[in-house]
C-alpha atoms as a PDB file:
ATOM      1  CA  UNK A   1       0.000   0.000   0.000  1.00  0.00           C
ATOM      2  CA  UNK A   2       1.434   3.454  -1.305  1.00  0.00           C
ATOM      3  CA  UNK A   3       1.330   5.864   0.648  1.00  0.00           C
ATOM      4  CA  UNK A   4       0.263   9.482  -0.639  1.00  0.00           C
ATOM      5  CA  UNK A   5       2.512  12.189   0.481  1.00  0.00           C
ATOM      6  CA  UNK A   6       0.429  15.143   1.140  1.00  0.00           C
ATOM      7  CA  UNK A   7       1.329  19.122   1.209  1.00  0.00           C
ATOM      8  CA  UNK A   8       2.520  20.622   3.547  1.00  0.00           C
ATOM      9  CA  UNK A   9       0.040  24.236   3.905  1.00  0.00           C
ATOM     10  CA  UNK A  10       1.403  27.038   5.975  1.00  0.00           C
ATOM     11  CA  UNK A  11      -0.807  29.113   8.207  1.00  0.00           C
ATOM     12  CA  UNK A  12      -1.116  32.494   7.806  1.00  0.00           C
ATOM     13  CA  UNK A  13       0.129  33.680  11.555  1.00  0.00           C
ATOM     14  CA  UNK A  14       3.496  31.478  10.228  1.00  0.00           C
ATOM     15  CA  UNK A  15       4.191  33.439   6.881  1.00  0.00           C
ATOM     16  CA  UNK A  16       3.571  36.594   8.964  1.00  0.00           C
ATOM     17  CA  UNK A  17       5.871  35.850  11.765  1.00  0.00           C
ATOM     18  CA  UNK A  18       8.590  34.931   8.954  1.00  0.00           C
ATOM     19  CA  UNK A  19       8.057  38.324   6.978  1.00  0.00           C
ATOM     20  CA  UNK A  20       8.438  39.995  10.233  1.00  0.00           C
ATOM     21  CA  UNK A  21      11.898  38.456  11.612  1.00  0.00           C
ATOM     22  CA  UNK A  22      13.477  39.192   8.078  1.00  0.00           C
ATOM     23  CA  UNK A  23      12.169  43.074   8.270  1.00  0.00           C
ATOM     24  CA  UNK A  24      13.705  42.978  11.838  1.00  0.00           C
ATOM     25  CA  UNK A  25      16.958  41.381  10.715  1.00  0.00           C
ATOM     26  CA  UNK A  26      17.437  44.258   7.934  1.00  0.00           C
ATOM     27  CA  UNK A  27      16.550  47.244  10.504  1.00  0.00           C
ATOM     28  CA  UNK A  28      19.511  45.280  12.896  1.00  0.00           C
ATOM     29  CA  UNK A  29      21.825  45.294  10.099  1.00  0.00           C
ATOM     30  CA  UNK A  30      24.403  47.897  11.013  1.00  0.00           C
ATOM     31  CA  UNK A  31      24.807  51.140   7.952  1.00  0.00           C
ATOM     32  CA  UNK A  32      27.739  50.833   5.498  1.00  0.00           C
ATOM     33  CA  UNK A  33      30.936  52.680   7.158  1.00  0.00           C
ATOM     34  CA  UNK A  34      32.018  55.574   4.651  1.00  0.00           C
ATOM     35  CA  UNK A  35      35.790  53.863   4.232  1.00  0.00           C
ATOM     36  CA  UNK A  36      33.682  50.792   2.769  1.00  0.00           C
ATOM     37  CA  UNK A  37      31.943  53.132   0.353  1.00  0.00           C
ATOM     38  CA  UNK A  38      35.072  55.175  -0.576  1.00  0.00           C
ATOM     39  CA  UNK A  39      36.666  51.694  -1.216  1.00  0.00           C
ATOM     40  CA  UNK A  40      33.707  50.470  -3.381  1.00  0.00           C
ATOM     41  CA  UNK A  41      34.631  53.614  -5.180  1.00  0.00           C
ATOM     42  CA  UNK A  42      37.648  53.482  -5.972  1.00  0.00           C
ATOM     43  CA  UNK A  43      37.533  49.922  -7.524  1.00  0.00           C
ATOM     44  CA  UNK A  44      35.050  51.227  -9.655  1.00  0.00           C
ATOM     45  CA  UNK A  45      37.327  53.882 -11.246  1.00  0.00           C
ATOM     46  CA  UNK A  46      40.588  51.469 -10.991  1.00  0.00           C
ATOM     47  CA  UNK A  47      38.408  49.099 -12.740  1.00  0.00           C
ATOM     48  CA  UNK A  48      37.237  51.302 -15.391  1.00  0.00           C
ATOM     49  CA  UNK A  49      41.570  52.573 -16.065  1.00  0.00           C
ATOM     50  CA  UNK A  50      42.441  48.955 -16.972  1.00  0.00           C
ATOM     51  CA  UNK A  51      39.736  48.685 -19.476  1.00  0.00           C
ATOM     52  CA  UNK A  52      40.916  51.987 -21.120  1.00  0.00           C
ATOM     53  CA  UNK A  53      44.548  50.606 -20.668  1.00  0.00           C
ATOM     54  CA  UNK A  54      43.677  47.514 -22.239  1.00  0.00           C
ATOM     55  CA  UNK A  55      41.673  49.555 -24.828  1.00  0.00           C
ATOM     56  CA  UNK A  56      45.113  51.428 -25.867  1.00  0.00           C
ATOM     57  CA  UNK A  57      47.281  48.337 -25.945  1.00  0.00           C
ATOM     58  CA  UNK A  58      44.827  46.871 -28.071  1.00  0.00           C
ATOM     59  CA  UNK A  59      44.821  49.802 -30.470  1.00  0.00           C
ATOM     60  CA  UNK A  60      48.719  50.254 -30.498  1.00  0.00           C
ATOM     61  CA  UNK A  61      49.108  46.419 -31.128  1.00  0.00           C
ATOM     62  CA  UNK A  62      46.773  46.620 -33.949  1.00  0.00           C
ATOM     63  CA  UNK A  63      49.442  49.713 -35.508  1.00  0.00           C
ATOM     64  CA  UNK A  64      52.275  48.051 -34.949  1.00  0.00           C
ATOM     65  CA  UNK A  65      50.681  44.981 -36.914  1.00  0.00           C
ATOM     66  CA  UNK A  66      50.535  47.114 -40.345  1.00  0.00           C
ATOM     67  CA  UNK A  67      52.901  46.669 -42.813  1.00  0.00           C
ATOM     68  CA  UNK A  68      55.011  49.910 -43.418  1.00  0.00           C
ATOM     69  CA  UNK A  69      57.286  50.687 -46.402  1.00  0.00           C
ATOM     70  CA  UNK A  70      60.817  50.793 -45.943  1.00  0.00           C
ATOM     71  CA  UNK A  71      62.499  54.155 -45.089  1.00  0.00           C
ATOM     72  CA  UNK A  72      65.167  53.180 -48.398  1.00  0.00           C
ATOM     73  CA  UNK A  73      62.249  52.501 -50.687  1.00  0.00           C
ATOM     74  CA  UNK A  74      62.034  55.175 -53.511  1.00  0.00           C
ATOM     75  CA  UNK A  75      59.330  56.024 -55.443  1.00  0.00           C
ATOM     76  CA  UNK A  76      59.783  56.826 -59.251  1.00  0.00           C
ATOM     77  CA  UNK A  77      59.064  60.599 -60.055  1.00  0.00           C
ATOM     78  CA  UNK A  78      56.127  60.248 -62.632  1.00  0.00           C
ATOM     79  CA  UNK A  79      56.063  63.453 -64.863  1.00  0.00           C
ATOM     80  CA  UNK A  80      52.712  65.024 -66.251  1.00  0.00           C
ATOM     81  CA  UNK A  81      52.692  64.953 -70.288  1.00  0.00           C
ATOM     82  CA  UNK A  82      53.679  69.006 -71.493  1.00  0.00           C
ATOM     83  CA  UNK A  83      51.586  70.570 -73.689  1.00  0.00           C
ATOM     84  CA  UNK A  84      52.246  70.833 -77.330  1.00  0.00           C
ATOM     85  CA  UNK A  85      54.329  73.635 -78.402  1.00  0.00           C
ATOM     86  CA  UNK A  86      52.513  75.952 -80.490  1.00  0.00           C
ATOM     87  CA  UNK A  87      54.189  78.221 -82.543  1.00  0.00           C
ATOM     88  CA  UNK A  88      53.333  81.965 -83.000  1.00  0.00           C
ATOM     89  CA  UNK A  89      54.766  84.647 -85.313  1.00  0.00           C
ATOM     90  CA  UNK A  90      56.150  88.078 -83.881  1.00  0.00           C
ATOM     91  CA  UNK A  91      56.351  88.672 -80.177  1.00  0.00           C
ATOM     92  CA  UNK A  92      54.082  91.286 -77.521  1.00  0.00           C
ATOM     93  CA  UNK A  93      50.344  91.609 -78.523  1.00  0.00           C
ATOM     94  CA  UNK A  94      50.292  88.174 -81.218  1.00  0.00           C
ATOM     95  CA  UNK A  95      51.363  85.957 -78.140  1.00  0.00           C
ATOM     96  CA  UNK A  96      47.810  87.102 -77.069  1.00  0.00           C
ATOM     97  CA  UNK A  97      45.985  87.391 -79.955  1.00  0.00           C
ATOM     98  CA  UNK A  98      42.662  85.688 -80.169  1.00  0.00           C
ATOM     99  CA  UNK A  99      42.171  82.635 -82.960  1.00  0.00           C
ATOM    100  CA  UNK A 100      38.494  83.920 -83.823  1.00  0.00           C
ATOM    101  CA  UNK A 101      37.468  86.813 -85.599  1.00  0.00           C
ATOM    102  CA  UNK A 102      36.957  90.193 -83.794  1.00  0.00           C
ATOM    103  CA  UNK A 103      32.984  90.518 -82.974  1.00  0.00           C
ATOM    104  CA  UNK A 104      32.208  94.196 -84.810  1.00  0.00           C
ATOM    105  CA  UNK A 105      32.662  95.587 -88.110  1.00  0.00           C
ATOM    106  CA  UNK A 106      35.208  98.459 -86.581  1.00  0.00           C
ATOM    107  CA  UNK A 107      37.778  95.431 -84.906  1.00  0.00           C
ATOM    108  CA  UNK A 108      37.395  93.401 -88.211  1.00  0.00           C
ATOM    109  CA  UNK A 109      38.444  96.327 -90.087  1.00  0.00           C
ATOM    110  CA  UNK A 110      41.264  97.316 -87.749  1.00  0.00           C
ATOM    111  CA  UNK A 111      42.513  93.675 -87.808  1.00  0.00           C
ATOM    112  CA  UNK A 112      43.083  94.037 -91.404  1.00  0.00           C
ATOM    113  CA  UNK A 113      45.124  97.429 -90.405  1.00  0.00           C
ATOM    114  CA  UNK A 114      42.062  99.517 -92.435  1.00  0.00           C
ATOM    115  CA  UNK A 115      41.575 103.048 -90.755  1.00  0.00           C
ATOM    116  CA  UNK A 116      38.196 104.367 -92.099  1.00  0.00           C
ATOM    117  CA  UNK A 117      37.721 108.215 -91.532  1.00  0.00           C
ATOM    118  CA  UNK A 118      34.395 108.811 -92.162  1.00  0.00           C
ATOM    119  CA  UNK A 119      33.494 111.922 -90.108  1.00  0.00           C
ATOM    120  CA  UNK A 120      34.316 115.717 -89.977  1.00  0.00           C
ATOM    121  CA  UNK A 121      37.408 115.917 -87.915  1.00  0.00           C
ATOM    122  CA  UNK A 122      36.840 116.807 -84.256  1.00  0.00           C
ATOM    123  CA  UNK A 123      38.443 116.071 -81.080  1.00  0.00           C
ATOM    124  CA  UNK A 124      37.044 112.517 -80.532  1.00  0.00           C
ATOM    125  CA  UNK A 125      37.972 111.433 -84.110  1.00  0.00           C
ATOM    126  CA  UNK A 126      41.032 112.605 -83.923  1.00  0.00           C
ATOM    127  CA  UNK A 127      41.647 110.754 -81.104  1.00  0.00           C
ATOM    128  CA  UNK A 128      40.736 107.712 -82.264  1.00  0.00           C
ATOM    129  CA  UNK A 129      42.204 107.779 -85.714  1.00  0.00           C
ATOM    130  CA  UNK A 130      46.029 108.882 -83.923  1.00  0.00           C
ATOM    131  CA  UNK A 131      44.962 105.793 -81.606  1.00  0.00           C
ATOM    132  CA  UNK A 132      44.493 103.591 -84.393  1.00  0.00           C
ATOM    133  CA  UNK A 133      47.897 104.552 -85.862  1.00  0.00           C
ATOM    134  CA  UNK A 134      49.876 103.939 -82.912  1.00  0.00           C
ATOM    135  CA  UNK A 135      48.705 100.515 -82.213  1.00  0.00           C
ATOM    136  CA  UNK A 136      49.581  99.718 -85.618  1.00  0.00           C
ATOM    137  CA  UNK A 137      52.423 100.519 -85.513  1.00  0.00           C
ATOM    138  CA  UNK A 138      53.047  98.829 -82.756  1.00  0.00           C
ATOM    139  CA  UNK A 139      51.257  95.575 -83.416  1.00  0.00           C
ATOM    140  CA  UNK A 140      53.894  95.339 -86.833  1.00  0.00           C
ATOM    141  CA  UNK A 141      56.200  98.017 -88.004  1.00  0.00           C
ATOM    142  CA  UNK A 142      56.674  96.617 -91.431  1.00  0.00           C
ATOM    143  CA  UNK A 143      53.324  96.323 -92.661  1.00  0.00           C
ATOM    144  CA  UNK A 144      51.729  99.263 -94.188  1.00  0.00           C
ATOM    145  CA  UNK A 145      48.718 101.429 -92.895  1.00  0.00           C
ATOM    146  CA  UNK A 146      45.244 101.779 -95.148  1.00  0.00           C
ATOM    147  CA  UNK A 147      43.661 105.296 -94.176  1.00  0.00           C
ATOM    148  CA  UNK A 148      40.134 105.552 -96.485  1.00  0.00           C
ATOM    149  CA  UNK A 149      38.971 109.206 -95.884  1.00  0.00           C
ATOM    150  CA  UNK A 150      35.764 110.425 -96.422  1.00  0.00           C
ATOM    151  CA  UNK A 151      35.405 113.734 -94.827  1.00  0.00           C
ATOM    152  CA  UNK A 152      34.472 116.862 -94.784  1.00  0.00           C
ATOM    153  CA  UNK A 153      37.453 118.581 -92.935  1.00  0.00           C
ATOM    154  CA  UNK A 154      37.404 120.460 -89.590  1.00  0.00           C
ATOM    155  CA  UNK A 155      33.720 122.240 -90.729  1.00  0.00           C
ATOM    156  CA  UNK A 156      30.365 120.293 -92.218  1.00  0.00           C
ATOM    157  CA  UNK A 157      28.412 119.701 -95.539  1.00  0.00           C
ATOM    158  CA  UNK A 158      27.236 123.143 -95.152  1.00  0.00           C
ATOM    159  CA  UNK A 159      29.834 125.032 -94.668  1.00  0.00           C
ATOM    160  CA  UNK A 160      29.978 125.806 -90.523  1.00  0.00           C
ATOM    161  CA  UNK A 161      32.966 125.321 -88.490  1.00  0.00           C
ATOM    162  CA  UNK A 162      32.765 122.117 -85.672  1.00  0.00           C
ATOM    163  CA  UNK A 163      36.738 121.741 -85.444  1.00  0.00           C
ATOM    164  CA  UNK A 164      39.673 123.474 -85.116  1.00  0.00           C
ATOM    165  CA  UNK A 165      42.417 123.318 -87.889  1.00  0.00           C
ATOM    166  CA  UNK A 166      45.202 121.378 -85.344  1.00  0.00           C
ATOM    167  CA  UNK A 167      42.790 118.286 -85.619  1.00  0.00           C
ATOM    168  CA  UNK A 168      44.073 117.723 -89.160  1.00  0.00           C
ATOM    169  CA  UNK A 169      47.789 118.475 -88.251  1.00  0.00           C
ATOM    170  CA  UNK A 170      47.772 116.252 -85.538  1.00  0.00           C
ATOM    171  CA  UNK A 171      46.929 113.432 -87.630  1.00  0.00           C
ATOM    172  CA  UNK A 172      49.228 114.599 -90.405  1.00  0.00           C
ATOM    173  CA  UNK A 173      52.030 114.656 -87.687  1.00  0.00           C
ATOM    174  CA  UNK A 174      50.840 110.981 -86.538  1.00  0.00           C
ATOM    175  CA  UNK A 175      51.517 109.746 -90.121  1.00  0.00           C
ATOM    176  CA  UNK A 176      54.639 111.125 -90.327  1.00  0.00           C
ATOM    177  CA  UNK A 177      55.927 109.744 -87.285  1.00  0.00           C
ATOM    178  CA  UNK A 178      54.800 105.790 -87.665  1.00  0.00           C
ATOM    179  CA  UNK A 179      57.458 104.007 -89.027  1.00  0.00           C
ATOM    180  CA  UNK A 180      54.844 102.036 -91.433  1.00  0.00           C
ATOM    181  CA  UNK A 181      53.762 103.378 -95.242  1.00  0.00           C
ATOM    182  CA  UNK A 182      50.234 104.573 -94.964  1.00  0.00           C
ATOM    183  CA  UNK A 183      48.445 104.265 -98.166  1.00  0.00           C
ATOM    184  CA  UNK A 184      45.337 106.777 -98.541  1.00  0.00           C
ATOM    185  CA  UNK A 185      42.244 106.395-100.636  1.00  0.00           C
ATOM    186  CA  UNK A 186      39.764 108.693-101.200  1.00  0.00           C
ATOM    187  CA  UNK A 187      35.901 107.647-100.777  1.00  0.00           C
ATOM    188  CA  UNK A 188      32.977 110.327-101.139  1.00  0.00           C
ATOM    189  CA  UNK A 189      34.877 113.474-100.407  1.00  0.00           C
ATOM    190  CA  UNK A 190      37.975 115.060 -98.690  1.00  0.00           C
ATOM    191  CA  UNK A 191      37.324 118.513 -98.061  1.00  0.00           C
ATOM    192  CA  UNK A 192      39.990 121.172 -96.836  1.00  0.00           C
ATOM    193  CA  UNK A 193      42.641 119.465 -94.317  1.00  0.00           C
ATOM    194  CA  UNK A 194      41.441 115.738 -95.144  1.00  0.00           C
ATOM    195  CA  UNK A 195      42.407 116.900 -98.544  1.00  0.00           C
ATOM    196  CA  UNK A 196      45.842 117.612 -97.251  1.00  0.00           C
ATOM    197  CA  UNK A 197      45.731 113.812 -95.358  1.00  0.00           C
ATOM    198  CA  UNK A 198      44.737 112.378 -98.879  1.00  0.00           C
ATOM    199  CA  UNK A 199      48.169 114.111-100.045  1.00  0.00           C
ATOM    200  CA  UNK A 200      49.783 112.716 -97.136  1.00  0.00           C
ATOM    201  CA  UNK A 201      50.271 109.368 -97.851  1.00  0.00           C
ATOM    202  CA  UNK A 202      52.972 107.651 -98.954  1.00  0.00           C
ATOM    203  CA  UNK A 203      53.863 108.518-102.327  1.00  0.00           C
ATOM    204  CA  UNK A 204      53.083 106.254-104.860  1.00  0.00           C
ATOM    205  CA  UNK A 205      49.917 104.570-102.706  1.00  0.00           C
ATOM    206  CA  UNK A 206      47.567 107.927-102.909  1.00  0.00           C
ATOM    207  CA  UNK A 207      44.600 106.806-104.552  1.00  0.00           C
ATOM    208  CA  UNK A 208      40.630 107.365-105.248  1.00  0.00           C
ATOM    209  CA  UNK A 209      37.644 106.359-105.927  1.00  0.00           C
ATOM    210  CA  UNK A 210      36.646 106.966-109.657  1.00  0.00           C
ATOM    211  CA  UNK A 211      33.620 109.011-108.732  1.00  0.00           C
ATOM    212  CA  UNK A 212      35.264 110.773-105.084  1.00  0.00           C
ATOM    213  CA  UNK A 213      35.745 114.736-104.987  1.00  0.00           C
ATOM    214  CA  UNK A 214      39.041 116.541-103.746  1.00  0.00           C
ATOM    215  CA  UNK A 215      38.403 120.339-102.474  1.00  0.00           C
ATOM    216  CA  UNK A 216      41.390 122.774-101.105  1.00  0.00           C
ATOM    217  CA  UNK A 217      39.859 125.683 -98.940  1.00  0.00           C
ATOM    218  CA  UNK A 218      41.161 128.250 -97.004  1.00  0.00           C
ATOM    219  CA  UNK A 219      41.489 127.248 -92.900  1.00  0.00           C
ATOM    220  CA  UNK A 220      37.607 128.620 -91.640  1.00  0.00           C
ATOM    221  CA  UNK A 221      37.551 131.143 -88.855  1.00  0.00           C
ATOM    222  CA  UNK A 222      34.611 130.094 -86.552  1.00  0.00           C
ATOM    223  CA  UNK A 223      32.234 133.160 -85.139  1.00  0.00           C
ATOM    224  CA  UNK A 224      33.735 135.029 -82.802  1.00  0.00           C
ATOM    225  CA  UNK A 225      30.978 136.594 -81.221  1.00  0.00           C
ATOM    226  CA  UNK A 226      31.292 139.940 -78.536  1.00  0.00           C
ATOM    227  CA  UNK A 227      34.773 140.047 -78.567  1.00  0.00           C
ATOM    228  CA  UNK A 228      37.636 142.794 -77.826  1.00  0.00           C
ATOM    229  CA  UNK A 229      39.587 144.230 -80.938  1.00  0.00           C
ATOM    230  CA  UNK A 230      42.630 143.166 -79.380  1.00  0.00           C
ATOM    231  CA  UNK A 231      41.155 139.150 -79.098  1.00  0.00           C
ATOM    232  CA  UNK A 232      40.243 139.550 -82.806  1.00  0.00           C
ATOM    233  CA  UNK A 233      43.450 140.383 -83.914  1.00  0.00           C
ATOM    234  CA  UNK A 234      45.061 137.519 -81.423  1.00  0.00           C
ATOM    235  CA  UNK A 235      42.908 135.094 -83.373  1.00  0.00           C
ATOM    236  CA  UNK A 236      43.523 136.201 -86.468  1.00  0.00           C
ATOM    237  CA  UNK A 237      47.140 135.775 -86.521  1.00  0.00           C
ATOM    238  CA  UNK A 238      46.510 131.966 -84.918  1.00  0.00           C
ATOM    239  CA  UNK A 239      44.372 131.823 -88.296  1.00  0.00           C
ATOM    240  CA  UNK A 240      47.163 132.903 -90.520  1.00  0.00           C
ATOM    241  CA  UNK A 241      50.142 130.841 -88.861  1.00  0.00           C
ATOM    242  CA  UNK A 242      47.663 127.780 -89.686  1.00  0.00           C
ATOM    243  CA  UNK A 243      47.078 128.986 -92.904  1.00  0.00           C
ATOM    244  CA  UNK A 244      50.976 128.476 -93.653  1.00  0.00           C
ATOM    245  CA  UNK A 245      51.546 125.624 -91.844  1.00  0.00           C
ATOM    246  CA  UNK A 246      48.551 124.098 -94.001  1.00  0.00           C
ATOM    247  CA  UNK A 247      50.727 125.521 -97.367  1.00  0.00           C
ATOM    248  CA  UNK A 248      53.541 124.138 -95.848  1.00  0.00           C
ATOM    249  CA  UNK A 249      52.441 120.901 -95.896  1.00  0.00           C
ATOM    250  CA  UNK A 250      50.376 121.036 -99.209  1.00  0.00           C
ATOM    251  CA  UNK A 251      53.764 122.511-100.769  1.00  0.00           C
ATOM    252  CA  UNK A 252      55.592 119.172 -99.561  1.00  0.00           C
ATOM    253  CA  UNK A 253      53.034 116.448-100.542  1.00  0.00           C
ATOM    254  CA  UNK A 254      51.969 118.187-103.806  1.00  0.00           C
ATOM    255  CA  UNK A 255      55.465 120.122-105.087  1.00  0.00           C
ATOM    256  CA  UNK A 256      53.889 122.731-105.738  1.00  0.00           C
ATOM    257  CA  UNK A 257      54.846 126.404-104.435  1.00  0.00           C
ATOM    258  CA  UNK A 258      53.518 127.737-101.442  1.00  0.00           C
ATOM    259  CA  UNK A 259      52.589 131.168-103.909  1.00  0.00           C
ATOM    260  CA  UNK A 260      51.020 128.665-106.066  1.00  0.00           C
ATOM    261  CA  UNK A 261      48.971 127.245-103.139  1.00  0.00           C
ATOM    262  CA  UNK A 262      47.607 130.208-101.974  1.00  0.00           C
ATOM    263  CA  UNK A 263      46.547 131.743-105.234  1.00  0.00           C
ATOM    264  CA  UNK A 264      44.623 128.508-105.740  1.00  0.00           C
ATOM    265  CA  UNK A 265      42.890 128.759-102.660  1.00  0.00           C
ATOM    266  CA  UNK A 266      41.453 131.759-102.355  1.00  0.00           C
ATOM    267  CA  UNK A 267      38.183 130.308-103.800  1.00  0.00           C
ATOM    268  CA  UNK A 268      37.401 126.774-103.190  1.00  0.00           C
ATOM    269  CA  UNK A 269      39.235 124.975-105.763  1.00  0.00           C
ATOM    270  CA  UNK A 270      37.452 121.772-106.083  1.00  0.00           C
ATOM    271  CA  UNK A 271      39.189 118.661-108.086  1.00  0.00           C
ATOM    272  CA  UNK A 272      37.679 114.952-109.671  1.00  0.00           C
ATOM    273  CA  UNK A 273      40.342 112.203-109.096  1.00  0.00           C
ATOM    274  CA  UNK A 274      41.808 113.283-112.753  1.00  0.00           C
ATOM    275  CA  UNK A 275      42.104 116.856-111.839  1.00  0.00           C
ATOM    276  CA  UNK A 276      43.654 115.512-108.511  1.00  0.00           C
ATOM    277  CA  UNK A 277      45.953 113.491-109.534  1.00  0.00           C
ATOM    278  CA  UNK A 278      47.637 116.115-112.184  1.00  0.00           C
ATOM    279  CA  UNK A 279      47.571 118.528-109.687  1.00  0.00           C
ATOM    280  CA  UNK A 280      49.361 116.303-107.248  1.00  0.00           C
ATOM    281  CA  UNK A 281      47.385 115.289-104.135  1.00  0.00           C
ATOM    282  CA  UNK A 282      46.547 111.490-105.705  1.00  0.00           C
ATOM    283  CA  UNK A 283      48.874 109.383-107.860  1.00  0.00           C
ATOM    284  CA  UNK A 284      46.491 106.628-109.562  1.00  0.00           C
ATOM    285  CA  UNK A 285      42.791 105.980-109.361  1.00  0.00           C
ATOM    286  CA  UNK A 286      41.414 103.050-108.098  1.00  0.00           C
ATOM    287  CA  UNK A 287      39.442 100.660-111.110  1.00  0.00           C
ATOM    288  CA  UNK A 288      39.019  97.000-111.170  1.00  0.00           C
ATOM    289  CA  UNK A 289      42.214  96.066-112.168  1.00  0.00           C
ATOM    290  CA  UNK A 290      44.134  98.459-109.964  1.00  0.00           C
ATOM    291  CA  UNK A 291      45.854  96.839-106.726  1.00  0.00           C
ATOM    292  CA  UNK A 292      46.365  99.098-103.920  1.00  0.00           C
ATOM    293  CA  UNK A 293      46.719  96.145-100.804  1.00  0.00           C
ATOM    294  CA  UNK A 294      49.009  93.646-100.428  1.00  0.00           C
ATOM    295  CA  UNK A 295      48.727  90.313-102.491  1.00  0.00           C
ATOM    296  CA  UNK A 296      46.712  87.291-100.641  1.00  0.00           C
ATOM    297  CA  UNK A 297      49.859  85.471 -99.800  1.00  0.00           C
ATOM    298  CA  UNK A 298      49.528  81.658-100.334  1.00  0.00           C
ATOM    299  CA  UNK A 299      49.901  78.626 -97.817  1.00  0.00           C
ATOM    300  CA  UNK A 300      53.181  78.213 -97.734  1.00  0.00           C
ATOM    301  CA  UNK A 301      53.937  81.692 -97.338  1.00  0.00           C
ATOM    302  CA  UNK A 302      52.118  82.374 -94.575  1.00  0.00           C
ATOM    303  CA  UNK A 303      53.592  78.595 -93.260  1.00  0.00           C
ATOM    304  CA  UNK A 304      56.699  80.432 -93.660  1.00  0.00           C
ATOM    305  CA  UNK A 305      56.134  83.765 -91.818  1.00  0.00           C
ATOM    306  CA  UNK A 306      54.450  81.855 -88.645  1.00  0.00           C
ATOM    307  CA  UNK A 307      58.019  80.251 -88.559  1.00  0.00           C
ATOM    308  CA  UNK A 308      56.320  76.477 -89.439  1.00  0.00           C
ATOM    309  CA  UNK A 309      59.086  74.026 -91.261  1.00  0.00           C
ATOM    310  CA  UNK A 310      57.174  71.345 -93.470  1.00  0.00           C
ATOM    311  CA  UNK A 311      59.079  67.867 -93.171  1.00  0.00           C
ATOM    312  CA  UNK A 312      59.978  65.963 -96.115  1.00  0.00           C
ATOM    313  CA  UNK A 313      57.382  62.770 -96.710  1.00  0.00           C
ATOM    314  CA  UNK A 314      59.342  59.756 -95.143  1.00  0.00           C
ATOM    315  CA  UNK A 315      60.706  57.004 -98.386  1.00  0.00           C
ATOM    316  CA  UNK A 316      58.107  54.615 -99.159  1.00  0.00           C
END
């Protein structure tokens, strides 16, 4: 016969008794002493330095592992391919100069060393006409200078004064002191001192236009207005002394006599390019046939001038 083993069932007085003596055991228990906590402390932090000890071994093992290059080892110097060498006639502004056309009319012009006079002559186109001379000169000094002039001098269509008689020297000075031959042609007109800068050019490249006009005048006094005798007279003489210098010049560029000049020029003495060119101020007039720039030069030529050597073909 088995036996059943039954449970054994607590009371409740029991579990309350036991609940009790454990609650009175902790309230016995005597409090932590403060060297025991200051201890429990400083294991911590000890404890915490020997991981980050450990931490920095670790990492400086783990260096020392990787494979370094020798301190003998030389690397080869590896140098970048150079550009190709590009070769470039004359020195100064064509080491700079652009490989596309200029954008305007006016830079396209001066690019083919064409100075186009087109206005009466006052102060700002002066300016820019001596301008223009100058920097051709200095872009080459052996290539010549085409001045077209189509002008009415230093007063307008109709007769009245807008400039003053040293525009026209100026520019005649200009021309005289580039080192380049400047070839005039005559378009429309050239009236009083562009007359005398149509007569300025080099000799043998004066030209016009089969259908242009040539007129010498005397140098116009502009009005005057309430002025003292003494000022009138002042400005008369500054007429005059232009008045010769003009002659001067005319006498030089045409061969004729300065009497000769004069006489002629008391009354507007206008000329067609025949007329102009027996009297002096032209020496040819421009047709079809007539040249009066430089020839187109060919390939090779201009292979030749940039300084470019073409290499034989290599033997079959």
């Amino acid at each position: 016969m088995i036996a059943s083993a039954e449970p054994v069932v607590h009371s409740a007085p029991s579990l309350l008794g036991s609940q009790l003596q454990c609650l009175h055991a902790k309230l016995l228990r005597p409090a932590p002493r403060a060297s025991h906590l200051l201890h429990t402390k400083t294991r911590k932090i000890s404890h915490r330095a020997v991981i980050r000890d450990t931490c920095v071994a670790s990492s400086n093992r783990d260096a020392s592992d990787l494979w370094k290059p020798e301190q003998s080892v030389v690397l080869p110097h590896i140098q970048a391919a150079a550009a190709p060498a590009v070769v470039s006639p004359g020195s100064g502004y064509e080491d700079h100069k652009p490989r596309t056309p200029p954008p305007d009319l006016p830079s396209l012009l001066l690019d083919s060393r064409i100075t186009y006079l087109g206005m009466p002559l006052v102060p700002a186109v002066t300016e820019l006409i001596i301008a223009e001379l100058l920097y051709l000169q200095y872009k080459d000094r052996t290539k010549p200078i085409y001045l077209y002039i189509n002008s009415t001098g230093t007063s307008r269509a109709d007769g009245e004064t807008v400039g003053f008689e040293t525009e026209g020297t100026a520019i005649f000075d200009t021309m005289q002191y580039v080192t380049n031959e400047v070839h005039t042609v005559g378009v429309g007109v050239a009236i009083g001192q562009s007359c005398m800068l149509l007569s300025a050019g080099t000799k043998g490249k004066r030209f016009m236009l089969p259908h242009a006009t040539a007129m010498l005048q005397q140098p116009r006094v502009p009005p005057t207005g309430q002025r003292q005798a003494i000022e009138i007279q002042i400005k008369w003489r500054e007429v005059l002394a232009q008045k010769q210098a003009m002659l001067k010049i005319l006498s030089q560029t045409t061969g004729h006599s300065p009497e000769k000049l004069d006489k002629d020029m008391q009354r507007p003495l206008y000329m067609q390019p025949r007329d102009a060119m027996e009297y002096g101020v032209i020496d040819g007039i421009v047709r079809n046939e007539t040249s009066i720039i430089d020839t187109v030069m060919s390939p090779e030529q201009w292979d030749k001038e940039a300084g470019l050597v073409a290499k034989p073909a290599p033997a079959q």
